[in-house]
C-alpha atoms as a PDB file:
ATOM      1  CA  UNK A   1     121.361   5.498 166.344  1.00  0.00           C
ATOM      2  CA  UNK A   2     123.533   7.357 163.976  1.00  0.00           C
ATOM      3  CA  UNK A   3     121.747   8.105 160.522  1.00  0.00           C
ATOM      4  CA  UNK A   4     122.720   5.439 157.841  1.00  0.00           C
ATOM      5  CA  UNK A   5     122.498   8.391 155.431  1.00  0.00           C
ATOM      6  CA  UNK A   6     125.383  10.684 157.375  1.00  0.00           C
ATOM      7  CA  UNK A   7     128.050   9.491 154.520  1.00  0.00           C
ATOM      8  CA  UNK A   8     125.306  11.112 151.727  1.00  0.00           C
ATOM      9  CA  UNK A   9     124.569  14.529 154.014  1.00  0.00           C
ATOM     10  CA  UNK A  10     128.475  15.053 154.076  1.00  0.00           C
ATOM     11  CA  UNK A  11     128.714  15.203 150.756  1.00  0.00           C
ATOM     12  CA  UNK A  12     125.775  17.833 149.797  1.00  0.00           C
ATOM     13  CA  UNK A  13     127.224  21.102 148.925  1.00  0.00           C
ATOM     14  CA  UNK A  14     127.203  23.855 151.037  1.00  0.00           C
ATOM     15  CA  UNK A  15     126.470  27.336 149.789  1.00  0.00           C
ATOM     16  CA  UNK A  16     128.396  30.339 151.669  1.00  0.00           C
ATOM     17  CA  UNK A  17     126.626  32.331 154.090  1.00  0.00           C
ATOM     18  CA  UNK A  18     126.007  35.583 153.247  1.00  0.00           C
ATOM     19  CA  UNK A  19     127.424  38.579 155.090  1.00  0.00           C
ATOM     20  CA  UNK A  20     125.501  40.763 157.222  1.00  0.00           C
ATOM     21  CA  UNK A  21     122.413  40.321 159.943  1.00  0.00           C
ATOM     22  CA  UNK A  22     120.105  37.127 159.405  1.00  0.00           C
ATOM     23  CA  UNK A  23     116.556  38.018 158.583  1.00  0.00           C
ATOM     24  CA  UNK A  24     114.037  36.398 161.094  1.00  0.00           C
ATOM     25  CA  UNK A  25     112.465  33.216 159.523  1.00  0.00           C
ATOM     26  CA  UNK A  26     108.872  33.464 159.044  1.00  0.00           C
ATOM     27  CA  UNK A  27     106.071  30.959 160.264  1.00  0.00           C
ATOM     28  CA  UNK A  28     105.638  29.826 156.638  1.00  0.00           C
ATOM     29  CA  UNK A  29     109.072  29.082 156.011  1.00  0.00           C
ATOM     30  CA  UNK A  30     109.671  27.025 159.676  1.00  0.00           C
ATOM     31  CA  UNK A  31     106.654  25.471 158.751  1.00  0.00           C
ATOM     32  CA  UNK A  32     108.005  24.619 154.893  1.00  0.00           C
ATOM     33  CA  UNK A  33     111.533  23.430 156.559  1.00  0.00           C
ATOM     34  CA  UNK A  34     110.405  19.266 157.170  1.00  0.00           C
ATOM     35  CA  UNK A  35     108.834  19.198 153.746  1.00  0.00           C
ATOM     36  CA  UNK A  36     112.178  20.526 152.070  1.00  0.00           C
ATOM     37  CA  UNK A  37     114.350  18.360 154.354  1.00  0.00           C
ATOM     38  CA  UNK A  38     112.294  14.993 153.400  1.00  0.00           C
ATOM     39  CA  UNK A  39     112.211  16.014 149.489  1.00  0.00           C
ATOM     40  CA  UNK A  40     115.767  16.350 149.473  1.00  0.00           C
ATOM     41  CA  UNK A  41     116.509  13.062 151.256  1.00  0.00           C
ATOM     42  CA  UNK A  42     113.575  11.196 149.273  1.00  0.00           C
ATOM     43  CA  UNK A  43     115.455  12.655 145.831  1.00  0.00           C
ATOM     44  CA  UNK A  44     118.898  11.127 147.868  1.00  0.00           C
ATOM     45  CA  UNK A  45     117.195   7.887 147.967  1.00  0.00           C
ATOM     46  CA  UNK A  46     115.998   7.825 144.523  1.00  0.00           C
ATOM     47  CA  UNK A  47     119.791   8.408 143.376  1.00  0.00           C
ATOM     48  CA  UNK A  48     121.090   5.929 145.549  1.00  0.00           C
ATOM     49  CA  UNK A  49     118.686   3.389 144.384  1.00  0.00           C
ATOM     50  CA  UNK A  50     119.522   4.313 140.713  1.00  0.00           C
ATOM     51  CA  UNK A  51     123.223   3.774 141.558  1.00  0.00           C
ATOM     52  CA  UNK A  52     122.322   0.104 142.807  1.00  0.00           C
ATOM     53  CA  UNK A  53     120.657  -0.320 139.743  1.00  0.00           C
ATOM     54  CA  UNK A  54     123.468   0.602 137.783  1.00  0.00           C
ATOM     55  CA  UNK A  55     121.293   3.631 135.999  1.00  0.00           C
ATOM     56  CA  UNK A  56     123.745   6.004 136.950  1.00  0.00           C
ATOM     57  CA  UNK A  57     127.317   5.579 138.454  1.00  0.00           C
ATOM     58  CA  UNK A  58     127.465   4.725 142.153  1.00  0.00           C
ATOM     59  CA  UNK A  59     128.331   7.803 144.684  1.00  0.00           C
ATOM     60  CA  UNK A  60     131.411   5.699 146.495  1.00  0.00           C
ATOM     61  CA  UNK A  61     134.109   4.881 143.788  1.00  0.00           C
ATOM     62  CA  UNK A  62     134.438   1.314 142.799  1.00  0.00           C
ATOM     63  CA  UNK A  63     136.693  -1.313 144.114  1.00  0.00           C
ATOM     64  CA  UNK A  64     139.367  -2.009 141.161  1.00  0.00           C
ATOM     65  CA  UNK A  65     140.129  -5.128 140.583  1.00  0.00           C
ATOM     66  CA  UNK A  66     143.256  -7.200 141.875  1.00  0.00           C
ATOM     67  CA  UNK A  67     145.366  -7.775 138.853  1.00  0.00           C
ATOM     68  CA  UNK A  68     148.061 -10.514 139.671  1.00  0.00           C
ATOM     69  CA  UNK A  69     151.593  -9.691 140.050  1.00  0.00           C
ATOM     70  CA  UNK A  70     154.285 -10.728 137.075  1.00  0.00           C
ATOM     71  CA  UNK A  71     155.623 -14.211 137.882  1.00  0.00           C
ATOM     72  CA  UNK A  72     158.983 -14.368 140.013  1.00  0.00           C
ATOM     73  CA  UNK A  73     161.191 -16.423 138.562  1.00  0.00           C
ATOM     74  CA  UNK A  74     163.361 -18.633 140.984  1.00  0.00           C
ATOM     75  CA  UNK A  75     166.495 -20.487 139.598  1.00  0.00           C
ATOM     76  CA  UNK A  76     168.422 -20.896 142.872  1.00  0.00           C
ATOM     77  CA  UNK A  77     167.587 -21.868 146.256  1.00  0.00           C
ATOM     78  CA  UNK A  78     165.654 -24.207 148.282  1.00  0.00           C
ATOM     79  CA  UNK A  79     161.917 -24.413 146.959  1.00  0.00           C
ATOM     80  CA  UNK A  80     159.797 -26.814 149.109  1.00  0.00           C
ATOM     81  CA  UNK A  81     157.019 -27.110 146.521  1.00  0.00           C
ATOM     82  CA  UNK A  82     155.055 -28.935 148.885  1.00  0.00           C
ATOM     83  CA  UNK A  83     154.802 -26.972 152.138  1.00  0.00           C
ATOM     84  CA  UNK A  84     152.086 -28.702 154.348  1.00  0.00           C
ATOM     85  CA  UNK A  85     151.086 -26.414 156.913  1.00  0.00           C
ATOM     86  CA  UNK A  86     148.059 -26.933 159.620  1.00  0.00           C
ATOM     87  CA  UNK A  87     145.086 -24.160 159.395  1.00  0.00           C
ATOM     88  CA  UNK A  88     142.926 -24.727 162.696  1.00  0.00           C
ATOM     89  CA  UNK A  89     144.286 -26.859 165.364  1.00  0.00           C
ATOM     90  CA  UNK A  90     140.558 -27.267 166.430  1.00  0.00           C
ATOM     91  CA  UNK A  91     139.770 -29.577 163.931  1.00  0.00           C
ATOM     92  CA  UNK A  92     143.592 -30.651 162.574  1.00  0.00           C
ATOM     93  CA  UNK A  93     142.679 -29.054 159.062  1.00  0.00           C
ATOM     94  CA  UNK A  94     146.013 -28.402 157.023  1.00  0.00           C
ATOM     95  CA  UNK A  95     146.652 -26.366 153.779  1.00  0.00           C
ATOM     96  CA  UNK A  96     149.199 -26.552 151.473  1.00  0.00           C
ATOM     97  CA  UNK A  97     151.779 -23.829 149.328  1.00  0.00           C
ATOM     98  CA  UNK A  98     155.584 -23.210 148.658  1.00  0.00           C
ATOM     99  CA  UNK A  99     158.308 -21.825 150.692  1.00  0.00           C
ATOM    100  CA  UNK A 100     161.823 -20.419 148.858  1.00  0.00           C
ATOM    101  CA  UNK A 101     164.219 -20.897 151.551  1.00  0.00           C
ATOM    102  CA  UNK A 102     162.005 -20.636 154.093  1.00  0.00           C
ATOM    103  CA  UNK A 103     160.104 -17.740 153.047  1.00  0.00           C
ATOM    104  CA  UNK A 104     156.539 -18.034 152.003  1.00  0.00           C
ATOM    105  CA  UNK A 105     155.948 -17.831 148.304  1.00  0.00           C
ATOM    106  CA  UNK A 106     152.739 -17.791 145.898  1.00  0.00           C
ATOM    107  CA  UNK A 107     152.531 -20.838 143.865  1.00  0.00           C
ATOM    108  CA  UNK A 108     150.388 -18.628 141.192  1.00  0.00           C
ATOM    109  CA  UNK A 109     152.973 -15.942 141.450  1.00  0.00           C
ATOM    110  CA  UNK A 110     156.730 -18.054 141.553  1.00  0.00           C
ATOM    111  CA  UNK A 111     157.792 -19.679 138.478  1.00  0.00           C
ATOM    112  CA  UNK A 112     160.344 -22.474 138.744  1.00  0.00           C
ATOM    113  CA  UNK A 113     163.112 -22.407 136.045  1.00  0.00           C
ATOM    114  CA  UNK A 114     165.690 -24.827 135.197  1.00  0.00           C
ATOM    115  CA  UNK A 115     168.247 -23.593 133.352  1.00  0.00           C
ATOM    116  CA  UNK A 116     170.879 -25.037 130.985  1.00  0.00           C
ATOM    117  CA  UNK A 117     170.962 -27.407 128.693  1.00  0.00           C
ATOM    118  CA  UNK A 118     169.917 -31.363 128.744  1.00  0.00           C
ATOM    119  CA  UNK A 119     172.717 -33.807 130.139  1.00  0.00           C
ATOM    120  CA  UNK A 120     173.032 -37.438 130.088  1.00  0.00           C
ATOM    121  CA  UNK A 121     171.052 -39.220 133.005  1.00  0.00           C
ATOM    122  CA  UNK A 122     174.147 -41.322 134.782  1.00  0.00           C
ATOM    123  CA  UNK A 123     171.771 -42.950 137.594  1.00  0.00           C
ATOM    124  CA  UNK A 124     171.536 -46.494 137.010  1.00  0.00           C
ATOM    125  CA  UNK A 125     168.158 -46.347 138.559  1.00  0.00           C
ATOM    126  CA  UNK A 126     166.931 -43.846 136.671  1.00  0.00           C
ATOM    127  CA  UNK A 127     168.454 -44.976 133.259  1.00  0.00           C
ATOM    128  CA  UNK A 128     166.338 -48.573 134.111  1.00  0.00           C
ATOM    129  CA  UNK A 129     163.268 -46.397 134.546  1.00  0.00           C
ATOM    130  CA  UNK A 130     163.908 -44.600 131.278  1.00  0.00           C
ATOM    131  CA  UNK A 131     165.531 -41.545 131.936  1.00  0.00           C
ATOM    132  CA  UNK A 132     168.374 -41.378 129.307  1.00  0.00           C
ATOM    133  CA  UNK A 133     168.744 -37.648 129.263  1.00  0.00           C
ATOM    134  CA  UNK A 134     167.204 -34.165 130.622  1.00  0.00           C
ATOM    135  CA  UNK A 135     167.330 -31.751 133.148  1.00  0.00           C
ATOM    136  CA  UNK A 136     168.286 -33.231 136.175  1.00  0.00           C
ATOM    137  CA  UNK A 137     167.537 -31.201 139.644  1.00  0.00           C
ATOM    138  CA  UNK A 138     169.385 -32.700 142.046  1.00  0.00           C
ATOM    139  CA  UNK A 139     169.894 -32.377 146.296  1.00  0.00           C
ATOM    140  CA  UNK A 140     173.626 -29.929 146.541  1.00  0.00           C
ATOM    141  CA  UNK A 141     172.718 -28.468 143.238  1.00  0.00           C
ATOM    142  CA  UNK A 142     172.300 -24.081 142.847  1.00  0.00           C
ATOM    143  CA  UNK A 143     168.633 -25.185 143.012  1.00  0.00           C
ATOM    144  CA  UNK A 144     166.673 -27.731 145.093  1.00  0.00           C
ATOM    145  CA  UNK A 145     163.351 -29.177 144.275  1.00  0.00           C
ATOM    146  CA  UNK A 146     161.635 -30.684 147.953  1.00  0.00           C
ATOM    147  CA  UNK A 147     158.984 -31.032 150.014  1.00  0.00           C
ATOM    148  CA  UNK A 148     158.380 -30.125 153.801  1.00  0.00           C
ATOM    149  CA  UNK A 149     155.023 -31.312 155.883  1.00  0.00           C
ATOM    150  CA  UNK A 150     157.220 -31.107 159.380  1.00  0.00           C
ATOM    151  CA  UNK A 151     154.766 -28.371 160.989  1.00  0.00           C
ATOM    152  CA  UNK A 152     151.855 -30.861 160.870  1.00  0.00           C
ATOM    153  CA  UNK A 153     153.814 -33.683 162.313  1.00  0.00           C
ATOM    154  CA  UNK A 154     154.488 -31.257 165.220  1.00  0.00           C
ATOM    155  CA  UNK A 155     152.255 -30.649 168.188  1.00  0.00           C
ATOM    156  CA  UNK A 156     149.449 -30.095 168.313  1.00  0.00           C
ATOM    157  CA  UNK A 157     148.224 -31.963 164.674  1.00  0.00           C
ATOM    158  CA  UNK A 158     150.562 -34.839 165.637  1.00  0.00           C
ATOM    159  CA  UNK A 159     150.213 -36.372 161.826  1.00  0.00           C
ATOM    160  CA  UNK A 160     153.382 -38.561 161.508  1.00  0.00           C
ATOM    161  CA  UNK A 161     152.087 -39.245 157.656  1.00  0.00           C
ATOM    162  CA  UNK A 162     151.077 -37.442 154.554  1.00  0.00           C
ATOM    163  CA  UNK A 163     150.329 -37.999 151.298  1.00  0.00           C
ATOM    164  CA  UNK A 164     150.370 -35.443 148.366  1.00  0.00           C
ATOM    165  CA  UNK A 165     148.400 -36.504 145.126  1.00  0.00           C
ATOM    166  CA  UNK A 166     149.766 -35.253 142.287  1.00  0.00           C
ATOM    167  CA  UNK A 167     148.592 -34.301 138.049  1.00  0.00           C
ATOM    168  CA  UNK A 168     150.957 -32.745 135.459  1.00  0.00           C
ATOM    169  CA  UNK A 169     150.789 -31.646 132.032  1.00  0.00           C
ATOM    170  CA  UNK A 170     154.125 -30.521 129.775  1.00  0.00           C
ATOM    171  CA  UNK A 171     155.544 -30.544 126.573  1.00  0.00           C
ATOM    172  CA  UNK A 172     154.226 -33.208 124.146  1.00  0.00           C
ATOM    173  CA  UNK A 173     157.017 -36.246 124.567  1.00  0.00           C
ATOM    174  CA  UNK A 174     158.161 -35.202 127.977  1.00  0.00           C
ATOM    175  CA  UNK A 175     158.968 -37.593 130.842  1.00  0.00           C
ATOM    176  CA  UNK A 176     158.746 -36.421 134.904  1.00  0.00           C
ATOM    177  CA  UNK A 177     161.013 -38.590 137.059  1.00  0.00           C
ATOM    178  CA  UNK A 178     161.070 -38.458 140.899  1.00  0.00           C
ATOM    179  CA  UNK A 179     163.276 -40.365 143.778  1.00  0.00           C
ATOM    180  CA  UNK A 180     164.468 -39.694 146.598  1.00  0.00           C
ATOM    181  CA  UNK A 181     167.735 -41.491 148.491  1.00  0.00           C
ATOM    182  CA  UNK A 182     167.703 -43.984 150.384  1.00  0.00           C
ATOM    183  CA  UNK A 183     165.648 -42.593 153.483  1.00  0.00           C
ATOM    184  CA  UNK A 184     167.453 -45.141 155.844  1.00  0.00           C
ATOM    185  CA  UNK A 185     170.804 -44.390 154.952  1.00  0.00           C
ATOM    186  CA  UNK A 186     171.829 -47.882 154.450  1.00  0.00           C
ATOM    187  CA  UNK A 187     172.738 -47.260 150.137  1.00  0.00           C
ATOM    188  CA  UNK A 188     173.908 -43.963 148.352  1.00  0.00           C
ATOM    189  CA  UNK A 189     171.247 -45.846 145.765  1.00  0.00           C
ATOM    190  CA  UNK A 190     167.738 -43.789 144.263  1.00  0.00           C
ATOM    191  CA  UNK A 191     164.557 -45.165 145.780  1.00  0.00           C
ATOM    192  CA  UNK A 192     160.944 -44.192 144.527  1.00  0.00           C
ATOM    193  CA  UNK A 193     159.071 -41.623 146.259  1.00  0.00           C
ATOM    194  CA  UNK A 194     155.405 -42.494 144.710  1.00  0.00           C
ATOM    195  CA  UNK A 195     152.888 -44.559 146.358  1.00  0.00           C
ATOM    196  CA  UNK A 196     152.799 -47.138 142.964  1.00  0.00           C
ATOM    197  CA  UNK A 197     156.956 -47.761 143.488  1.00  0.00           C
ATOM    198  CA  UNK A 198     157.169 -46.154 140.054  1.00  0.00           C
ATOM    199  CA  UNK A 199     160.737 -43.714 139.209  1.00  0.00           C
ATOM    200  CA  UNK A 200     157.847 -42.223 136.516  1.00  0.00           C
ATOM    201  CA  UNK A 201     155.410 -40.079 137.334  1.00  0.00           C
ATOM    202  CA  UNK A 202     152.793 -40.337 135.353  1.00  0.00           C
ATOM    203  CA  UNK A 203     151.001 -37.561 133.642  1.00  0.00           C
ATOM    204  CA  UNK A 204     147.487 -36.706 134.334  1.00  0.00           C
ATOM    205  CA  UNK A 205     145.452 -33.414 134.182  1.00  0.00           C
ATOM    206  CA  UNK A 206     145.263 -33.111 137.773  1.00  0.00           C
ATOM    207  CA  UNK A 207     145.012 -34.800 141.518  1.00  0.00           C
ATOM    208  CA  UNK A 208     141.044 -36.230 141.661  1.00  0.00           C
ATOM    209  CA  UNK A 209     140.005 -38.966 143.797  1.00  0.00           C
ATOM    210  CA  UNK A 210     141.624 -42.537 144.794  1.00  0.00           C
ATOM    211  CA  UNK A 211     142.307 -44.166 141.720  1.00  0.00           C
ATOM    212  CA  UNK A 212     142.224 -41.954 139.197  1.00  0.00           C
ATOM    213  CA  UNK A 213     144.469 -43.401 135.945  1.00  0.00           C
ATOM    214  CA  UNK A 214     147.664 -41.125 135.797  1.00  0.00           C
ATOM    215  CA  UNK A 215     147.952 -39.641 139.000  1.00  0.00           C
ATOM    216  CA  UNK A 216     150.149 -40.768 141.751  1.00  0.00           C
ATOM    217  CA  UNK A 217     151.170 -39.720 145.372  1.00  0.00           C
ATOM    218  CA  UNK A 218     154.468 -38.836 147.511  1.00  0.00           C
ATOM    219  CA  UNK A 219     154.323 -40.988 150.170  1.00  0.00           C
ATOM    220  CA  UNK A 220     155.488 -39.214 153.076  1.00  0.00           C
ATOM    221  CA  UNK A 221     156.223 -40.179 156.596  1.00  0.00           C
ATOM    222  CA  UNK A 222     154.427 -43.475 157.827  1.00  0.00           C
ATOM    223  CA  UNK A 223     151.543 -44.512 155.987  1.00  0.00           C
ATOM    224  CA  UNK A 224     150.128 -46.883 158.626  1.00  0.00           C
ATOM    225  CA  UNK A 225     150.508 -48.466 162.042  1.00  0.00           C
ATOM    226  CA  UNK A 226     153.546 -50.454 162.271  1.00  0.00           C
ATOM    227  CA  UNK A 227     155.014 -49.731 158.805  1.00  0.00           C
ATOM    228  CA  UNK A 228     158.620 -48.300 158.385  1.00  0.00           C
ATOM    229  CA  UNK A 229     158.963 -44.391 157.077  1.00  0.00           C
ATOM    230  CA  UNK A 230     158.623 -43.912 153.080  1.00  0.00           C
ATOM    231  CA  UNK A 231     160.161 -40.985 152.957  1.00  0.00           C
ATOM    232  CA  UNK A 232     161.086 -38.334 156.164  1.00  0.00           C
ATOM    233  CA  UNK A 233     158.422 -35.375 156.425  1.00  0.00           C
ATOM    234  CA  UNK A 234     161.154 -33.076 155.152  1.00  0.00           C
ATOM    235  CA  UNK A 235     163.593 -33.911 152.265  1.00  0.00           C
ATOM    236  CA  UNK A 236     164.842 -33.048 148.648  1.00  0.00           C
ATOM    237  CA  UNK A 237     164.046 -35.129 145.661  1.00  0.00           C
ATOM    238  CA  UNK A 238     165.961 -35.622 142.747  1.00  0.00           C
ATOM    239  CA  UNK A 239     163.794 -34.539 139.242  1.00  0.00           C
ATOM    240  CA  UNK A 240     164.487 -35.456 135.979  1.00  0.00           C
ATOM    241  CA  UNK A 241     162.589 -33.252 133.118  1.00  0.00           C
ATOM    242  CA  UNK A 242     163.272 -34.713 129.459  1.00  0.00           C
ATOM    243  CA  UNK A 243     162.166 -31.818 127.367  1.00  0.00           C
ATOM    244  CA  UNK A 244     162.247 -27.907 127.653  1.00  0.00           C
ATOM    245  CA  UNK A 245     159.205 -25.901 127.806  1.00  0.00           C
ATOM    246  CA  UNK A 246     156.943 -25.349 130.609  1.00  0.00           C
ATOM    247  CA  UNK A 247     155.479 -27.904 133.372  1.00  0.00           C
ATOM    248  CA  UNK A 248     152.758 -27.376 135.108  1.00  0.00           C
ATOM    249  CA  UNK A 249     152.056 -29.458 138.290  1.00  0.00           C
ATOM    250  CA  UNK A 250     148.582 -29.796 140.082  1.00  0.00           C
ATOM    251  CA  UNK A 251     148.557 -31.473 144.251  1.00  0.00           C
ATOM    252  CA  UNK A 252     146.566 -32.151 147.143  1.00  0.00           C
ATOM    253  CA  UNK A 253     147.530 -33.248 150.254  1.00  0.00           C
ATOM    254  CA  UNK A 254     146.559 -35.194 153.041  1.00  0.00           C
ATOM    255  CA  UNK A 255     148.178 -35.786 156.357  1.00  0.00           C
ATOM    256  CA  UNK A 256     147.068 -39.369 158.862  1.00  0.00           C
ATOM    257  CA  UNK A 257     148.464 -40.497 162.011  1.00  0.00           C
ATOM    258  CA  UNK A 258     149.617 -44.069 161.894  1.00  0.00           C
ATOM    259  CA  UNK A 259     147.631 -45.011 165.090  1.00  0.00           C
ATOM    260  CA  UNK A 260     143.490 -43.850 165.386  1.00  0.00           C
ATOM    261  CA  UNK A 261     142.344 -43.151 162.122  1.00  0.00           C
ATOM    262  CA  UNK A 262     142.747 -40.045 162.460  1.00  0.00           C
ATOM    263  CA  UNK A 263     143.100 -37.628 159.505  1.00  0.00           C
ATOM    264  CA  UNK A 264     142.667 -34.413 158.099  1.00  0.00           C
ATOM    265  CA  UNK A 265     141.174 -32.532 155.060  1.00  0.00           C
ATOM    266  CA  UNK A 266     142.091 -33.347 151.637  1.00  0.00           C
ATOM    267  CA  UNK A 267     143.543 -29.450 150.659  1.00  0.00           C
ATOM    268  CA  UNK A 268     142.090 -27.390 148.038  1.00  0.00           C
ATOM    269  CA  UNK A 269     144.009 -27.766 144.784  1.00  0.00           C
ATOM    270  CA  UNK A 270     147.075 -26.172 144.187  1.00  0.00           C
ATOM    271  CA  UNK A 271     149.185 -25.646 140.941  1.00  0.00           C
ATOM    272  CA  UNK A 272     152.730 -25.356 140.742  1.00  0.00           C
ATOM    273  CA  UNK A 273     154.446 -23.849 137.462  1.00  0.00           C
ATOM    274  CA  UNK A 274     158.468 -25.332 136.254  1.00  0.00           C
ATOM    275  CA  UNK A 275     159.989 -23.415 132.804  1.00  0.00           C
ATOM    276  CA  UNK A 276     162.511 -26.513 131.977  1.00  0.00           C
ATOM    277  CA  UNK A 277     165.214 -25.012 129.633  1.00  0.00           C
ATOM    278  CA  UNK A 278     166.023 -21.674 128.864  1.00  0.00           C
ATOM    279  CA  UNK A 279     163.150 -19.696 127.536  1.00  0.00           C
ATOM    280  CA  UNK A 280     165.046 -16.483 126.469  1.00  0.00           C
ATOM    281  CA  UNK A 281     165.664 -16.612 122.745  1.00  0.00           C
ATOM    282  CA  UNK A 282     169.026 -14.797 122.521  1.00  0.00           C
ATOM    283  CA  UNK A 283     169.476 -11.461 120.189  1.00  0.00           C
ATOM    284  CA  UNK A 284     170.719 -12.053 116.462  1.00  0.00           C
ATOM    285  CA  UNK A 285     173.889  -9.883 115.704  1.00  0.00           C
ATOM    286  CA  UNK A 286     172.873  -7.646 112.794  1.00  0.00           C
ATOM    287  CA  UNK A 287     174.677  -9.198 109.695  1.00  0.00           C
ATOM    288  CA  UNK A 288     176.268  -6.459 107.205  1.00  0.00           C
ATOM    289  CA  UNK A 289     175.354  -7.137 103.422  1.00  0.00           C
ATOM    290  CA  UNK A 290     178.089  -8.801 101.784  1.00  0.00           C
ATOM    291  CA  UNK A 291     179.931  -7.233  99.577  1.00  0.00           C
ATOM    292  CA  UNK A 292     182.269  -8.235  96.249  1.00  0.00           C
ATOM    293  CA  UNK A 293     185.143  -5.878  96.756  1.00  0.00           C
ATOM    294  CA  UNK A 294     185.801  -6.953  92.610  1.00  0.00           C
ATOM    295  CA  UNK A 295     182.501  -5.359  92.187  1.00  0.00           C
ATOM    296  CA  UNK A 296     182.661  -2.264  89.816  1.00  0.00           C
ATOM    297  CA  UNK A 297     180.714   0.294  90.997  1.00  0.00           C
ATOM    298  CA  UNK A 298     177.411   1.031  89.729  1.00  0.00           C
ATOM    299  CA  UNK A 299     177.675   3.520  86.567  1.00  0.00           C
ATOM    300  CA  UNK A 300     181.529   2.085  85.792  1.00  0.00           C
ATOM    301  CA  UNK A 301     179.967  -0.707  83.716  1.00  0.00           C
ATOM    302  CA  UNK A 302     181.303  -0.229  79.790  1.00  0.00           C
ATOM    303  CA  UNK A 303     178.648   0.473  77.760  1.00  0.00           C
ATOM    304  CA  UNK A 304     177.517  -1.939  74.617  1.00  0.00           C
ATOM    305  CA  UNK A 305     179.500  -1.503  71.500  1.00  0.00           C
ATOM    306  CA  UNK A 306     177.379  -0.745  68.748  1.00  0.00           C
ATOM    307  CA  UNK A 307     176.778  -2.995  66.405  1.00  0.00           C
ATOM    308  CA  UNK A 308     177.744  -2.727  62.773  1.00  0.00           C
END
């Protein structure tokens, strides 16, 4: 078995031999050879174990640690926010992330920004909900805010419904609307997308269990045997954001099948980050002191007349 010590050996010095004919050792020096070699790996061992310790720095250089990468900003595209996507197809577990047109993206890494300025909301549905102005991210719009959990309703997870639980905090006074179209087709009208039938989603600190006051869910696919789609397993919502700053948005998912009780995992969480408005404060133009042209210049004042 090859030493565990080889990587320490290889790194001992090694003094240049000297030229000319070796002298014969002598039977006191063989003899003294063992004794050397085990003080020298024994005096190894001590430094190692001091290393460990942290008495003196460790002979292999330390690991430095990961720093994270400056956010990417996104402002154009399609962003499924909610990629559901299965993990081990031994026991149907499923994870969830983001995709930017397909691609693969880091949700701790991407931020979301919506440009522009706030615009009247014109949706009757919306306006009923609330919604009277904001930043509305819309399906055919430069950017596109959706959702995609179509590679666990494929073979071989064969979950035909999901669920994606969802927390978010923002600016102080803001409003988060979500709907979707109608999924059958039948009206060109806004339909909720959240378990509760709400156009509002409520804020909340982040996705816990069942029941949990201010989070809600995106209903996704068919939620039980018998029952009509909520929403497809792939799609585009329509936001509405009514104040600028920052967003940040916290899910879980879970995926079903309609028929057997069958489901999967509840994901780890996952945190999603939106910059609503633009976040740039534009350069002042340097202003030139104004000037009196009817000034006099400095020194051209008259003097005082004396008095008498």
């Amino acid at each position: 078995m090859a030493s565990p010590f080889l990587h320490l050996r290889q790194r001992e010095p090694r003094l240049p031999r000297l030229a000319g004919p070796r002298p014969a050792a002598s039977c006191a020096t063989r003899a003294s050879a063992p004794a050397t070699s085990l003080a020298a790996l024994l005096s190894l061992l001590a430094v190692l174990a001091l290393a460990l310790a942290g008495a003196v720095p460790a002979l292999a250089p330390q690991a430095a640690a990961v720093q994270p990468d400056e956010q990417e900003r996104v402002s154009t595209g399609r962003v499924n926010l909610f990629h559901l996507f299965g993990t081990d197809a031994g026991t149907g577990a499923i994870g969830l992330g983001m995709t930017v047109d397909d691609d693969l993206a880091d949700p701790e890494t991407t931020l979301v920004s919506v440009p522009g300025a706030a615009a009247p909301v014109t949706d009757p549905a919306l306006v009923a909900a609330g919604a009277t102005s904001g930043w509305t991210v819309a399906p055919g719009g430069p950017l596109a805010l959706g959702w995609d959990a179509s590679s666990v309703a494929a073979d071989p997870y064969l979950y035909d419904g999901s669920s994606v639980r969802l927390g978010w905090t923002g600016p102080e006074g803001a409003k988060v609307f979500l709907a979707q179209y109608d999924p059958t087709g039948e009206t060109a009208d806004l339909k909720p997308l959240l378990r509760s039938g709400s156009l509002e989603l409520a804020p909340g600190v982040g996705p816990d269990d069942e029941g949990v006051s201010g989070n809600d869910a995106l209903a996704l696919g068919r939620q039980g045997a018998g029952q009509a789609e909520a929403a497809p397993m792939e799609g585009v919502a329509t936001w509405v954001f009514t104040q600028p700053g920052t967003y940040t948005l916290t899910a879980t998912a879970l995926s079903s099948r309609s028929t057997g009780s069958v489901y999967s995992n509840r994901t780890e969480a996952v945190t999603y980050t939106i910059q609503v408005g633009e976040t740039t404060p534009q350069a002042e133009e340097p202003t030139a002191p104004a000037t009196d042209p009817s000034t006099d210049e400095p020194g051209d004042e008259p003097e005082d007349e004396p008095t008498a």
